[in-house]
Protein backbone atom coordinates (compact mmCIF):
# COMPACT_ATOMS: atom_id res chain seq x y z
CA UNK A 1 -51.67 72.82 38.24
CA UNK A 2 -48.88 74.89 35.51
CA UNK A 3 -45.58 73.44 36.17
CA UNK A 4 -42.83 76.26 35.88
CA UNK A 5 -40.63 75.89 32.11
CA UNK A 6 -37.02 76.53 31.79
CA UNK A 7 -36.08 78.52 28.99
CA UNK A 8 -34.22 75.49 27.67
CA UNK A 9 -37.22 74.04 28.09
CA UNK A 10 -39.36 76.03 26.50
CA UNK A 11 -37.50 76.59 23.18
CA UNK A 12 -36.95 72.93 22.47
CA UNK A 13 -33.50 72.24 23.27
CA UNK A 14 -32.00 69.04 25.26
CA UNK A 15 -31.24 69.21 28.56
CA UNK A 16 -29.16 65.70 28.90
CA UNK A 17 -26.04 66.36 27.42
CA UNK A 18 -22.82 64.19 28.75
CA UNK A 19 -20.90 65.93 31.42
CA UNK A 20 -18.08 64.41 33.29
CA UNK A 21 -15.24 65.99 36.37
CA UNK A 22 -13.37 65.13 39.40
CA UNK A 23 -12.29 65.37 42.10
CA UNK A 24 -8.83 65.41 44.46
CA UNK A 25 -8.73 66.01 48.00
CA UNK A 26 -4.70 66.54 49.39
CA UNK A 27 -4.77 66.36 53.31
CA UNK A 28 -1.29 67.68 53.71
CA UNK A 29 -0.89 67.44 57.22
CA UNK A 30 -1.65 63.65 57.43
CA UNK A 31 0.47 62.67 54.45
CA UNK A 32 3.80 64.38 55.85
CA UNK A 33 3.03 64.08 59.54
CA UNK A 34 2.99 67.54 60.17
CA UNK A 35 1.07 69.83 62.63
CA UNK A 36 0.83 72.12 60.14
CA UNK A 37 -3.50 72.22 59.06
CA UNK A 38 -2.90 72.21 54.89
CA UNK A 39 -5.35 71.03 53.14
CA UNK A 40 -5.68 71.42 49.12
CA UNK A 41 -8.49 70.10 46.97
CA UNK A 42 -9.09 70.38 42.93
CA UNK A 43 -11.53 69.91 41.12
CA UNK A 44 -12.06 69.55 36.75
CA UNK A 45 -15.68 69.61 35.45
CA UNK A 46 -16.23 69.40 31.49
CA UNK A 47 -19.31 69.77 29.69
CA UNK A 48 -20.60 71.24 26.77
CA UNK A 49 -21.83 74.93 26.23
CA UNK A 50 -25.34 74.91 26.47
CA UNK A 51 -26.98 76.73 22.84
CA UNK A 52 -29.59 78.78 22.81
CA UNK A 53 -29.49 79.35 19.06
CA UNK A 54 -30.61 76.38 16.80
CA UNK A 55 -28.34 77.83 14.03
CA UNK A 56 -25.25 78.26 16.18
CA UNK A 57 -24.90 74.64 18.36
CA UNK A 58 -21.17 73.75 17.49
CA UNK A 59 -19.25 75.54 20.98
CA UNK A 60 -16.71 74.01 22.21
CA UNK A 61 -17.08 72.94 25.79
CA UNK A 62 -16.50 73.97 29.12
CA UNK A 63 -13.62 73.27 31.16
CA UNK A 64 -13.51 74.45 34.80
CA UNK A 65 -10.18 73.67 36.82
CA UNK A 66 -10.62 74.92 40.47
CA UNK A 67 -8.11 74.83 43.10
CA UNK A 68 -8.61 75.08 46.39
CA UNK A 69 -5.95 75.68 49.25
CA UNK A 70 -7.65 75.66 52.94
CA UNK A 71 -5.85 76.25 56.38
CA UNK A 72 -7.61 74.42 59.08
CA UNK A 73 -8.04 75.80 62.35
């Protein structure tokens, strides 16, 4: 049986490279007593730009900030 290939795969390049992120979760309604349904999360991921040039591997990484502001009903 073929197993499918990535590209990464496929032209030689690592696939385990170091990432690292968290999380924060802000219930806003429990932490001031409030009726009010606030919620607010955020969330940091960093990890380096994947290459697909051999000649070219020296991007700088990644960094996702994400913020997230939900009204429960």
């Amino acid at each position: 049986m073929i197993q499918p290939v990535s590209l990464i795969q496929r032209i030689g390049f690592s696939t385990n490279e170091f990432t690292y992120g968290f999380g924060l979760n802000i219930p806003i309604r429990q932490l001031i007593d409030s009726k009010t349904p606030l919620e607010i999360k955020f969330d940091y991921v960093n990890l380096k730009q994947p290459a697909l040039n051999e000649r070219k591997d020296d991007w700088e990484n990644f960094q996702v900030y994400t913020i997230i502001v939900n009204w429960i009903f």
